[in-house]
C-alpha atoms as a PDB file:
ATOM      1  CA  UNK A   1     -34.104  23.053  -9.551  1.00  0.00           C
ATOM      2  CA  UNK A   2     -30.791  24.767  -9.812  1.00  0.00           C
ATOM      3  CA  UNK A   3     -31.344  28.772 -11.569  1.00  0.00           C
ATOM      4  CA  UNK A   4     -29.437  27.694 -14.353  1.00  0.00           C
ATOM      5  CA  UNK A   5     -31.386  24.426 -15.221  1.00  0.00           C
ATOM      6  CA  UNK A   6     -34.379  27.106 -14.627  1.00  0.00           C
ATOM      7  CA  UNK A   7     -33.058  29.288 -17.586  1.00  0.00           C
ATOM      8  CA  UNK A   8     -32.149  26.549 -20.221  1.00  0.00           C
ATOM      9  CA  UNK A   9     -35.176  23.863 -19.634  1.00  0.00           C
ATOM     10  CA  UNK A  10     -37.048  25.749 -21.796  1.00  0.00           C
ATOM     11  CA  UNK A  11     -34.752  26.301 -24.754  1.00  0.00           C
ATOM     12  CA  UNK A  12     -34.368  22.491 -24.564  1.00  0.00           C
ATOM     13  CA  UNK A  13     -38.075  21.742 -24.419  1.00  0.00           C
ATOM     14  CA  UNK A  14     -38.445  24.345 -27.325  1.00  0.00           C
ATOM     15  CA  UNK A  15     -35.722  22.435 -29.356  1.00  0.00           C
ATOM     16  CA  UNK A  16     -37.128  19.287 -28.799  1.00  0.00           C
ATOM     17  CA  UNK A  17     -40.400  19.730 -29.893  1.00  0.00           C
ATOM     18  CA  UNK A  18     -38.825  21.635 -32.997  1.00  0.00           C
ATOM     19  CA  UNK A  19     -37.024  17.977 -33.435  1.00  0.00           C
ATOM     20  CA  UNK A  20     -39.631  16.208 -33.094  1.00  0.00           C
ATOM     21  CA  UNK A  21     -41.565  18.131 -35.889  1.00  0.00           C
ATOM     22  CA  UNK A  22     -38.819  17.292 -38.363  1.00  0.00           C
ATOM     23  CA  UNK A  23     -39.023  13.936 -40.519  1.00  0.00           C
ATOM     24  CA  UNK A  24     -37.116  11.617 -40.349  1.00  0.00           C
ATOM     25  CA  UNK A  25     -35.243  12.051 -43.501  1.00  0.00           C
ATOM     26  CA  UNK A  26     -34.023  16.026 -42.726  1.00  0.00           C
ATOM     27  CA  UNK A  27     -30.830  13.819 -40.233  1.00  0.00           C
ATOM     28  CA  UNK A  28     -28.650  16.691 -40.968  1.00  0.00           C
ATOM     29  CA  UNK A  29     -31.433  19.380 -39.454  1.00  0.00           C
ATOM     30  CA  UNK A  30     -32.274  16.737 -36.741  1.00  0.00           C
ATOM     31  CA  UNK A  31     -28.495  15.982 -35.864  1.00  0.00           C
ATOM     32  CA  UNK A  32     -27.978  19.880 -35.935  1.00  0.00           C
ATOM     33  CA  UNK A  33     -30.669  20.219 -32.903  1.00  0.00           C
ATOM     34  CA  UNK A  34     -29.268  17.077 -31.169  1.00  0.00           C
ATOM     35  CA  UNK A  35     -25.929  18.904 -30.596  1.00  0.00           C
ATOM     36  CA  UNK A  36     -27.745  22.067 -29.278  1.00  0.00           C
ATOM     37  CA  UNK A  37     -29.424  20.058 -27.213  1.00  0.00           C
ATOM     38  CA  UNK A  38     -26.203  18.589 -25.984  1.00  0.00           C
ATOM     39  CA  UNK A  39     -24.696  21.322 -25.509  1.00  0.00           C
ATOM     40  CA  UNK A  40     -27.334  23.143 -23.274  1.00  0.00           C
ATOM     41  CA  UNK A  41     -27.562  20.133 -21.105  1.00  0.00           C
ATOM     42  CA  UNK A  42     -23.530  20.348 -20.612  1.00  0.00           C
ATOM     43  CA  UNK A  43     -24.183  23.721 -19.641  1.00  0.00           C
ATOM     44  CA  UNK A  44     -26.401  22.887 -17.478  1.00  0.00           C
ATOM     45  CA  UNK A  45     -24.455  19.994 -15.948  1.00  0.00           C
ATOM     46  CA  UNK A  46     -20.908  22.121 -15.743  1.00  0.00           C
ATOM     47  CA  UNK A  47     -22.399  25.330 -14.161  1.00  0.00           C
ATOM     48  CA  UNK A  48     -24.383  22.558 -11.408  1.00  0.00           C
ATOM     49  CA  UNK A  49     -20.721  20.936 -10.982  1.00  0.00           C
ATOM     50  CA  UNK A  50     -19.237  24.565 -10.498  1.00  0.00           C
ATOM     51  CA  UNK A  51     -21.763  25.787  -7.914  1.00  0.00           C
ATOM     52  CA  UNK A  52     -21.021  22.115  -5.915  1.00  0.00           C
ATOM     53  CA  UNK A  53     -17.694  23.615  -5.296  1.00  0.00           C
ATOM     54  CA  UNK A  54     -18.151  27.111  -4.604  1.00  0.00           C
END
């Protein structure tokens, strides 16, 4: 597992299960942790791409 994906997997898990607490009907709360999840993961995936290159 790449140092990076090290770092961040457990921000995402953390997220997630903060998600997955939520109901249903918060979608604005639930959509706002969906993007942060998104945007960890394409973190993730651009600093992997980078280091493929270096």
């Amino acid at each position: 597992m790449s140092p990076v994906r090290e770092h961040y997997n457990p921000i995402i898990t953390q997220l997630l299960r903060q998600h997955d607490q939520l109901s249903h009907e918060n979608i604005s709360e639930r959509k706002s942790f969906q993007r942060q999840i998104l945007f960890l993961m394409n973190a993730i995936k651009l600093d992997e791409f980078e280091q493929a290159f270096a």
